[in-house]
N, C-alpha and C. Protein backbone atom coordinates (compact mmCIF):
# COMPACT_ATOMS: atom_id res chain seq x y z
N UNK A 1 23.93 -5.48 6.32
CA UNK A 1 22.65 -4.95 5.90
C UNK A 1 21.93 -6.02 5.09
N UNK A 2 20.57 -6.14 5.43
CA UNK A 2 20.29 -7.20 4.97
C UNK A 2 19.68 -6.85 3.46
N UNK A 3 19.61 -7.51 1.99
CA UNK A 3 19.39 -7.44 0.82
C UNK A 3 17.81 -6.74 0.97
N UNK A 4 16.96 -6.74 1.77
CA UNK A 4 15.75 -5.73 1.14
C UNK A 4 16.02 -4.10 1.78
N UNK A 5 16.83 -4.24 2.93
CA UNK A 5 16.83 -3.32 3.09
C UNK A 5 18.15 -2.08 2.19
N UNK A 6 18.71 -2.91 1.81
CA UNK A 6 19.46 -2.22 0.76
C UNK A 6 18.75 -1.99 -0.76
N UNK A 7 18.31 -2.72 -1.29
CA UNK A 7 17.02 -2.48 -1.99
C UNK A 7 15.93 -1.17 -1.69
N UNK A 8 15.66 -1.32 -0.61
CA UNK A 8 15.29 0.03 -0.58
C UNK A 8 15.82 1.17 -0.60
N UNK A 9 17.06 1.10 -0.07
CA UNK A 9 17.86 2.27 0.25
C UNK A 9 18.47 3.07 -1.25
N UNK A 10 18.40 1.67 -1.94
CA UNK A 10 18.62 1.92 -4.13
C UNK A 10 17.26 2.59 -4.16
N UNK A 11 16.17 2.12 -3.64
CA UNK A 11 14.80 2.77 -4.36
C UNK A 11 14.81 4.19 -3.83
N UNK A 12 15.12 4.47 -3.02
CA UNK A 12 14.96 6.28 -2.35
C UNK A 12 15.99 6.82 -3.03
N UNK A 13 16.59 6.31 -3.79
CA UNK A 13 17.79 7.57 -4.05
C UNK A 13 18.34 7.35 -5.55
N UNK A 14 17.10 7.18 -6.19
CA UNK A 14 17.26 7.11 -7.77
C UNK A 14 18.05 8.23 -8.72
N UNK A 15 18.84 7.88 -9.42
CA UNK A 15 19.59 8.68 -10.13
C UNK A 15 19.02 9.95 -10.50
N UNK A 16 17.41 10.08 -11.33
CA UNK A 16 17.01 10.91 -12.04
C UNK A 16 15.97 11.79 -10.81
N UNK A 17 16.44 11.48 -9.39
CA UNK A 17 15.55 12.82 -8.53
C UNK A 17 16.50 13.52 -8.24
N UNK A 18 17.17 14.49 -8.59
CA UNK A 18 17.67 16.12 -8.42
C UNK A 18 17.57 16.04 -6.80
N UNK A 19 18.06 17.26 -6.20
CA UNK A 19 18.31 17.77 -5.46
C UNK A 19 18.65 17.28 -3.61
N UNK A 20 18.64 17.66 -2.81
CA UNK A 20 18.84 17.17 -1.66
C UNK A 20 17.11 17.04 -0.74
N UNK A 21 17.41 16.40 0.36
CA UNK A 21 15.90 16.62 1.18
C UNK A 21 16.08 17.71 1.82
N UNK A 22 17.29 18.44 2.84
CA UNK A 22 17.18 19.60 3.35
C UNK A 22 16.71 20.89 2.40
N UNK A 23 17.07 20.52 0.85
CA UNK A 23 16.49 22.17 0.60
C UNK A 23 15.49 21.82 0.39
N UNK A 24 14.39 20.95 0.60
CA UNK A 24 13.07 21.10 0.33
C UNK A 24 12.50 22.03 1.19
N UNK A 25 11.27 22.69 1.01
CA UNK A 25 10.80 23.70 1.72
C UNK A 25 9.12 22.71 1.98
N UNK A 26 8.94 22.71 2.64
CA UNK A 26 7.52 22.43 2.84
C UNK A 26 6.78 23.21 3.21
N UNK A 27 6.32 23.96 2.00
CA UNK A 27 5.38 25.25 2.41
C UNK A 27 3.98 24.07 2.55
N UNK A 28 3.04 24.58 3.32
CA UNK A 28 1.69 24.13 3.56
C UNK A 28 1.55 23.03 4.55
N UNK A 29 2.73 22.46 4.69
CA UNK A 29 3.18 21.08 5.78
C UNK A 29 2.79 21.12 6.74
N UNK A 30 2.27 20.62 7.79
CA UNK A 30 2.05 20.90 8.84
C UNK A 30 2.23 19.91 10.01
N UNK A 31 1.72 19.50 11.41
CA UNK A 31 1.78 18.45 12.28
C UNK A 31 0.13 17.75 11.59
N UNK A 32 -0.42 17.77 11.24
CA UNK A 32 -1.70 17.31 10.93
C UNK A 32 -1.30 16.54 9.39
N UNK A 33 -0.45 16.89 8.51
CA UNK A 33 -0.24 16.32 7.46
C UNK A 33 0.87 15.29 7.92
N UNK A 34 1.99 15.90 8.56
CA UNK A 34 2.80 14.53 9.05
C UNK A 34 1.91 13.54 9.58
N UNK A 35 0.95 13.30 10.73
CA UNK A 35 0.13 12.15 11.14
C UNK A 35 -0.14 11.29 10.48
N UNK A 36 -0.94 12.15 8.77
CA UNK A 36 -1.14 11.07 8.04
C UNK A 36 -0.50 10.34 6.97
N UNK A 37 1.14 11.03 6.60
CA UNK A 37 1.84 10.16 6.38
C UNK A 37 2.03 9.13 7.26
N UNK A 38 2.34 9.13 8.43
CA UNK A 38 2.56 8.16 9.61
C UNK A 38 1.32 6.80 9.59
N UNK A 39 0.17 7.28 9.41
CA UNK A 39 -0.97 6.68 9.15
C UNK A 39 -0.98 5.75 8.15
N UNK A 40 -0.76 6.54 6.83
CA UNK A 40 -0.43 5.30 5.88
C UNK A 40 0.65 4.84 5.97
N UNK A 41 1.36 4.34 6.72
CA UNK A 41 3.11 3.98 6.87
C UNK A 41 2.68 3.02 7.79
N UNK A 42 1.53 3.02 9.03
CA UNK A 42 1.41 2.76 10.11
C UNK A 42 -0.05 2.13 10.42
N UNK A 43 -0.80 1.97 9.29
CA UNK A 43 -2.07 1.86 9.37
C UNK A 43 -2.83 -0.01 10.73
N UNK A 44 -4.09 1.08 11.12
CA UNK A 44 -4.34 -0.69 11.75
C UNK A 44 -4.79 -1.40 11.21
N UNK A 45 -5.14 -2.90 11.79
CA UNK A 45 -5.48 -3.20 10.58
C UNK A 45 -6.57 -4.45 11.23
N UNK A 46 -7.52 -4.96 9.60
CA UNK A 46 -8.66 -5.73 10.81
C UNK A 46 -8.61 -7.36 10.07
N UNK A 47 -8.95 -8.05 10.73
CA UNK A 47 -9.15 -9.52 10.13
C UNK A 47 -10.68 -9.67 9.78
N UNK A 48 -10.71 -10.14 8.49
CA UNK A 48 -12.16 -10.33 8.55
C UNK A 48 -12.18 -11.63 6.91
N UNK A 49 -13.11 -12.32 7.41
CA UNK A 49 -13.71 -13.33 6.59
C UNK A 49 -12.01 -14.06 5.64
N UNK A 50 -10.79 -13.96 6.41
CA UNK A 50 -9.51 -14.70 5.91
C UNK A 50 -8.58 -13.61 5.04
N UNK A 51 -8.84 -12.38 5.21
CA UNK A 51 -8.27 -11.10 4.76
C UNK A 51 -7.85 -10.31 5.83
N UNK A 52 -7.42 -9.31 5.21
CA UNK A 52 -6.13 -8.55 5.91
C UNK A 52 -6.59 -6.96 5.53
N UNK A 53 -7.44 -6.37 6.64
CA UNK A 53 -8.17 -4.99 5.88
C UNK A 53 -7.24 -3.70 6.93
N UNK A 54 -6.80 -2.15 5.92
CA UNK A 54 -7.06 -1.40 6.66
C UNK A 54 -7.53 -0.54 7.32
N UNK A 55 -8.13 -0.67 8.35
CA UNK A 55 -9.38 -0.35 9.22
C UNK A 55 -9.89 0.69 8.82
N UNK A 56 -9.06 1.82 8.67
CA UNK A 56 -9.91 3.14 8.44
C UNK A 56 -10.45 2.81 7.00
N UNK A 57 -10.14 1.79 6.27
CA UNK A 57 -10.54 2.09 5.06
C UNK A 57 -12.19 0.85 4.75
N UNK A 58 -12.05 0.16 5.92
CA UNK A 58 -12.66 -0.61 5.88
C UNK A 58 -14.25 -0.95 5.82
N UNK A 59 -14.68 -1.81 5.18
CA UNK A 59 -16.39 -1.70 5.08
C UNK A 59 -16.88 -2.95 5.02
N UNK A 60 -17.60 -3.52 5.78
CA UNK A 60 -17.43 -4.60 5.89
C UNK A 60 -18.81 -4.99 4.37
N UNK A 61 -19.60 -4.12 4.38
CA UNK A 61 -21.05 -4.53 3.03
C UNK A 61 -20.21 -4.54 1.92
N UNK A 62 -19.01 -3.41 1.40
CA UNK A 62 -18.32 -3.93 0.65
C UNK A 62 -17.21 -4.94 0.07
N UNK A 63 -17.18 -5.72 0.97
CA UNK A 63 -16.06 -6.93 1.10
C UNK A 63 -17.01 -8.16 1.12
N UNK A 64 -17.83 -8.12 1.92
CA UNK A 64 -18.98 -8.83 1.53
C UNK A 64 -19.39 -9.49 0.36
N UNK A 65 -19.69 -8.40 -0.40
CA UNK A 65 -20.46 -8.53 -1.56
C UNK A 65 -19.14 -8.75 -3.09
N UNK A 66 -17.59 -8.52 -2.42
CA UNK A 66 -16.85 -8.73 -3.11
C UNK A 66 -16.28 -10.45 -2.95
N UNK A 67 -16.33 -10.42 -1.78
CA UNK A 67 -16.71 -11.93 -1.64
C UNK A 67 -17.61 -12.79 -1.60
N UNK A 68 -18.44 -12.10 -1.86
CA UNK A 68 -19.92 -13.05 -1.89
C UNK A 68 -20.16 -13.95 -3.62
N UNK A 69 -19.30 -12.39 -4.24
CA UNK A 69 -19.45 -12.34 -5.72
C UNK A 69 -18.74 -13.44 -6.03
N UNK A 70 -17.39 -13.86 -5.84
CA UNK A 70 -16.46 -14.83 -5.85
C UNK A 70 -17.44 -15.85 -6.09
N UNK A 71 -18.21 -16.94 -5.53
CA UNK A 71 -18.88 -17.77 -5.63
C UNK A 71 -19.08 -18.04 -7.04
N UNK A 72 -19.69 -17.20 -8.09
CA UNK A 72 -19.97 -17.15 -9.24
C UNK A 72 -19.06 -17.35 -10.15
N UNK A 73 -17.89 -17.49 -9.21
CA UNK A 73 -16.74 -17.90 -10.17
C UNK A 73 -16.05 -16.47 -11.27
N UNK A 74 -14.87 -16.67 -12.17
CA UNK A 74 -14.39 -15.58 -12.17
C UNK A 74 -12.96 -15.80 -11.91
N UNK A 75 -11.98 -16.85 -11.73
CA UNK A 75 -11.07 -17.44 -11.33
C UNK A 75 -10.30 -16.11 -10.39
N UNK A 76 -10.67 -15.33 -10.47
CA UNK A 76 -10.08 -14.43 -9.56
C UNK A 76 -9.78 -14.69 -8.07
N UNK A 77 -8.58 -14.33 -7.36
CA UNK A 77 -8.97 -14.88 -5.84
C UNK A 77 -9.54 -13.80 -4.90
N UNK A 78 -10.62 -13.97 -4.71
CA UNK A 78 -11.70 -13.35 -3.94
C UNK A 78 -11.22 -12.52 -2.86
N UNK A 79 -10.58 -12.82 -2.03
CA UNK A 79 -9.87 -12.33 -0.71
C UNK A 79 -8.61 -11.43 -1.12
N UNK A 80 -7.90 -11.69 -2.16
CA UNK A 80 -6.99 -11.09 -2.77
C UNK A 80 -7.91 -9.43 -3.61
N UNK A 81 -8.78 -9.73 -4.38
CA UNK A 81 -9.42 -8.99 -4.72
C UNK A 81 -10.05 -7.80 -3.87
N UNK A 82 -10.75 -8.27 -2.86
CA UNK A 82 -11.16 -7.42 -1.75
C UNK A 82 -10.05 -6.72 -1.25
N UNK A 83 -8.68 -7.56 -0.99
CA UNK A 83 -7.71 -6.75 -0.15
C UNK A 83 -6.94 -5.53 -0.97
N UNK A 84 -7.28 -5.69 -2.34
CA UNK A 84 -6.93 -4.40 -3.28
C UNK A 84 -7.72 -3.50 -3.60
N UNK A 85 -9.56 -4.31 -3.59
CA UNK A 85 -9.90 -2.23 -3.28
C UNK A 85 -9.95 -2.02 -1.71
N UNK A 86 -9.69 -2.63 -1.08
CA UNK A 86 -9.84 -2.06 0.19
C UNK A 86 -8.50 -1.06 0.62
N UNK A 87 -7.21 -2.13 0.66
CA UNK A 87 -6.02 -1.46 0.89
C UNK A 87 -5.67 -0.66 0.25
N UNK A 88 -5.80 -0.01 -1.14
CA UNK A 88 -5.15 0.34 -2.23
C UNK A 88 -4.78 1.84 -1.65
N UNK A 89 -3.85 2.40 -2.23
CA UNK A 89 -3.05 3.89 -1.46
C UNK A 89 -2.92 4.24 -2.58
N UNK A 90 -3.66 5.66 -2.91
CA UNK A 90 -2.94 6.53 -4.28
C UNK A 90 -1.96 7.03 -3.94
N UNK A 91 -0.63 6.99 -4.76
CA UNK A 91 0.73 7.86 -5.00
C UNK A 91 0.75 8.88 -5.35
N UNK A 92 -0.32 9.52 -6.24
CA UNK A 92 -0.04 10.67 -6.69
C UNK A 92 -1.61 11.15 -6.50
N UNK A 93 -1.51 12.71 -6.39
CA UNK A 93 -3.01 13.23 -6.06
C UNK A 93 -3.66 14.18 -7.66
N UNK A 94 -4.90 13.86 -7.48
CA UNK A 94 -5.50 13.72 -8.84
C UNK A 94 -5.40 15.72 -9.24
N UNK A 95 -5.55 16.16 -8.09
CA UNK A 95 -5.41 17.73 -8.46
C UNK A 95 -3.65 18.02 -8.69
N UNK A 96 -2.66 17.46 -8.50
CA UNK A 96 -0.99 17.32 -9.02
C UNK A 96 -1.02 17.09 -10.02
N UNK A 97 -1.33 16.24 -11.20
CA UNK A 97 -1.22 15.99 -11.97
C UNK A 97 -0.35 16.36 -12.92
N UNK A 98 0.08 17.21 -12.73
CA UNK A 98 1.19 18.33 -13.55
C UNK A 98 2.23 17.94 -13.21
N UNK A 99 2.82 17.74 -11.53
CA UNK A 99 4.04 17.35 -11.01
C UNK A 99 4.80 16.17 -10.70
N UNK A 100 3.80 15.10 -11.66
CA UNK A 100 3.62 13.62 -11.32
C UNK A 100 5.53 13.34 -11.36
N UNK A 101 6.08 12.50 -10.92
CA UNK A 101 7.43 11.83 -11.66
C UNK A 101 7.19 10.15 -11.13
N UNK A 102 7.26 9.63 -12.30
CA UNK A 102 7.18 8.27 -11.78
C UNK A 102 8.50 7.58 -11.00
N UNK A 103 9.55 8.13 -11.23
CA UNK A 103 10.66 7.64 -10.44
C UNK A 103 10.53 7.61 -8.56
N UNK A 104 9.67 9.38 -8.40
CA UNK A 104 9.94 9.75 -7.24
C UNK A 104 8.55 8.84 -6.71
N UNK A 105 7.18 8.46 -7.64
CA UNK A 105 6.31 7.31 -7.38
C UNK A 105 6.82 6.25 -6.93
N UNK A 106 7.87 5.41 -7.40
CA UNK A 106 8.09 4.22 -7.85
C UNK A 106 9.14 4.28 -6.33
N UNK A 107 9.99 5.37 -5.75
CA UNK A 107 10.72 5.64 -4.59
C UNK A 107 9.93 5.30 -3.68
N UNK A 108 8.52 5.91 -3.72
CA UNK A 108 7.37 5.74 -2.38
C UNK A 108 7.04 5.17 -2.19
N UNK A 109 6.91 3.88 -3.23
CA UNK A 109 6.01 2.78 -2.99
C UNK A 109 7.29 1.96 -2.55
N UNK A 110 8.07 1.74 -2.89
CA UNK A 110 9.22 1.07 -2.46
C UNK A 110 9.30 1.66 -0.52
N UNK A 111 9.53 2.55 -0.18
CA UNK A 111 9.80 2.70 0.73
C UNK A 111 8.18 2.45 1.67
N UNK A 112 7.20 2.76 1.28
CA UNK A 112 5.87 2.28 1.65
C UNK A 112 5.66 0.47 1.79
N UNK A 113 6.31 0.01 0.38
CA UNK A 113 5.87 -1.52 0.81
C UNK A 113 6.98 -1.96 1.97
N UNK A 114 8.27 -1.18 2.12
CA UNK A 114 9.13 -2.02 3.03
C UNK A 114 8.43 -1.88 4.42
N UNK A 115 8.24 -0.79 4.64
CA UNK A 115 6.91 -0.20 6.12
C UNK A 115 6.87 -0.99 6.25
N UNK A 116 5.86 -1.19 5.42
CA UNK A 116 4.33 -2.00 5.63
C UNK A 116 4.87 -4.01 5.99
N UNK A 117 5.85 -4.34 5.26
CA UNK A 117 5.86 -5.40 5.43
C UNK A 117 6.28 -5.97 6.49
N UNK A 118 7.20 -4.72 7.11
CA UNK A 118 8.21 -5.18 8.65
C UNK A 118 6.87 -5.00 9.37
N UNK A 119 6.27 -3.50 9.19
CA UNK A 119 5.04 -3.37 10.49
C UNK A 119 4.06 -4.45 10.52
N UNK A 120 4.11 -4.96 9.58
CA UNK A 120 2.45 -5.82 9.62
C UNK A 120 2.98 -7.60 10.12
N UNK A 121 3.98 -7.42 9.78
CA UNK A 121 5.05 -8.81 10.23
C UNK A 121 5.31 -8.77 12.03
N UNK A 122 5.71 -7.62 12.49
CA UNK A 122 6.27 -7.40 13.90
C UNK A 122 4.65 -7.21 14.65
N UNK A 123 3.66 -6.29 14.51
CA UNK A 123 2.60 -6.01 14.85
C UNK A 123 1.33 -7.06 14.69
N UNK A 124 1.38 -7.54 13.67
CA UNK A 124 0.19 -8.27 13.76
C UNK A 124 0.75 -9.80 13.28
N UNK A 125 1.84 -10.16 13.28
CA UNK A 125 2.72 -11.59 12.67
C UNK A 125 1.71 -11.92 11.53
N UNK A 126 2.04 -11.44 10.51
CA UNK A 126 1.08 -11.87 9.30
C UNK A 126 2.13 -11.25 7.85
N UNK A 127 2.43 -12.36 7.38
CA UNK A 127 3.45 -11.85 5.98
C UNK A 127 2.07 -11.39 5.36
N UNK A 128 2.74 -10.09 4.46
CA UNK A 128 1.88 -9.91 3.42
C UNK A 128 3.34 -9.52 2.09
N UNK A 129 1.88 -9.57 1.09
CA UNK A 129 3.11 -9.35 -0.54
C UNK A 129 2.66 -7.90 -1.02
N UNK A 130 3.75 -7.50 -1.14
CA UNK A 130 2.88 -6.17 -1.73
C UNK A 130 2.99 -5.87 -2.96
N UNK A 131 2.10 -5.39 -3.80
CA UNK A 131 1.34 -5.17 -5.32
C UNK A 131 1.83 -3.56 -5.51
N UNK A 132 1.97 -3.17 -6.46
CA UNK A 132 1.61 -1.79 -7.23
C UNK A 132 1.33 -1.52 -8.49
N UNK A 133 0.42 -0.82 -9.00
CA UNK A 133 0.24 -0.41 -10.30
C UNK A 133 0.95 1.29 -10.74
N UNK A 134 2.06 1.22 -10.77
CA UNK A 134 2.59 2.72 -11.37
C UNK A 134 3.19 2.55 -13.06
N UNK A 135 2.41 3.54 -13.78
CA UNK A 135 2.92 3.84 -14.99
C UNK A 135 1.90 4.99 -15.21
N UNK A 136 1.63 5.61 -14.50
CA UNK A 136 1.01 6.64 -15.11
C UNK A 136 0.21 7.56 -14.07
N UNK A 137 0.27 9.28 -13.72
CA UNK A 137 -0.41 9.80 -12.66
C UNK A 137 -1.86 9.28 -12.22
N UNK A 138 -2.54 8.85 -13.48
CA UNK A 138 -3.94 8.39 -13.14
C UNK A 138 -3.79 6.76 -12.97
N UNK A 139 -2.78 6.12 -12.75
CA UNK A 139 -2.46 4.67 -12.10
C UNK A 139 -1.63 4.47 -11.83
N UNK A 140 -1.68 4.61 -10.35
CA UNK A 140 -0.52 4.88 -9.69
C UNK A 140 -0.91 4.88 -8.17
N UNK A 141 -0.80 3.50 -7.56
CA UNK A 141 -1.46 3.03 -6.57
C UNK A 141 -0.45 1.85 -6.17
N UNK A 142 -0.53 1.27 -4.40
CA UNK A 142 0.38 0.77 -4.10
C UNK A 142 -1.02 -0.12 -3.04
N UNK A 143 -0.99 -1.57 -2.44
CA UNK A 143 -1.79 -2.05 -1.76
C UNK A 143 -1.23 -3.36 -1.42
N UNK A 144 -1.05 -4.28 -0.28
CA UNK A 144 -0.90 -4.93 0.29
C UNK A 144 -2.14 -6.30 0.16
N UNK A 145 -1.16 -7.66 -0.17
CA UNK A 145 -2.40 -8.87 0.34
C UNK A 145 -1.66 -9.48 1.20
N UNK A 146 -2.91 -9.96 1.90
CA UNK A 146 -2.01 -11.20 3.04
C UNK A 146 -2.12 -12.57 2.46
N UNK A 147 -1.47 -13.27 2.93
CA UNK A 147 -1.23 -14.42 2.69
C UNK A 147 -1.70 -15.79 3.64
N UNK A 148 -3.24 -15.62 3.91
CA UNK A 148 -3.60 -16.73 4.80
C UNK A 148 -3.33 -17.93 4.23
N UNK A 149 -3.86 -18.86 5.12
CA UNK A 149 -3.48 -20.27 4.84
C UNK A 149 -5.07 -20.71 3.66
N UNK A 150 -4.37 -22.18 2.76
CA UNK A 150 -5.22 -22.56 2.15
C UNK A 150 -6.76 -22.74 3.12
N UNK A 151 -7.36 -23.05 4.01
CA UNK A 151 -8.33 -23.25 5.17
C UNK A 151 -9.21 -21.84 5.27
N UNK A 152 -8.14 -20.97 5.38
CA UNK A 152 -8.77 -19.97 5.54
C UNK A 152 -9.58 -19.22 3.90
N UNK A 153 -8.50 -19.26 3.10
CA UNK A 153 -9.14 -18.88 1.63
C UNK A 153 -10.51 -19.38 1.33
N UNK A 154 -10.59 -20.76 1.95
CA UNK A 154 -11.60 -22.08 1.63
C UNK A 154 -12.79 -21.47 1.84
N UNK A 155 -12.24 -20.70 3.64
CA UNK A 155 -13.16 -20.56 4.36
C UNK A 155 -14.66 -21.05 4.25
């Protein structure tokens, strides 16, 4: 087994989450809510201006103008920047708030960035690194950058 994928297999099965997956009950679940887990697990994805966008989330006036802004300097990296509000995935939903656990957060994003890194590696041959901000229900977000070449950053 290779070391990330055992890494993950530590991140899904943290000491302090209780119980088994069969007794979960998924009241409200449906075939329409599975899709879009699958979706964010599975998302497409678009190339644009030396970034790595995912499509449904995508806009091209706002990436634009997030890269346009770059110019003005800001040492920030521009393309990196865009690819985090674009990609960014909330973990926890703002009406939950009550049921937050950061462990069972910190499980999802782990098992979300491993997805994402095999799919976007096998599907579109493009390493990406993946980012998260969890410490708290109201920050608590997981998002992907790619890693073009210096040429392309330049662009």
């Amino acid at each position: 087994m290779s070391e990330q994928s055992a890494r993950l297999l530590a991140a899904l099965w943290p000491d302090s989450v209780a119980g088994h997956d069969h007794e979960i009950r998924y009241l409200g679940g449906n075939l329409r809510e599975a899709l879009a887990h699958y979706r964010v697990l599975f998302p497409e994805l678009i190339s644009y201006r030396g970034g790595l966008f995912i499509e449904s989330h995508f806009d091209q006036q706002t990436i634009d103008e997030i890269l346009d802004a770059s110019a003005f300097g800001g040492g920030e990296d521009p393309i990196a920047a865009a690819e985090q509000h674009v990609n960014a995935v909330a973990l926890s939903a703002e009406d939950d708030q009550a049921h937050f656990d950061i462990e069972i957060a910190k499980a999802n994003a782990a098992a979300i960035g491993w997805v994402w890194t095999q799919w976007i590696r096998d599907t579109y041959a493009v390493e990406v690194r993946i980012e998260t901000s969890i410490s708290a229900a109201d920050d608590c977000m997981i998002w992907f950058e790619s890693s073009p070449t210096e040429e392309a950053r330049l662009g």
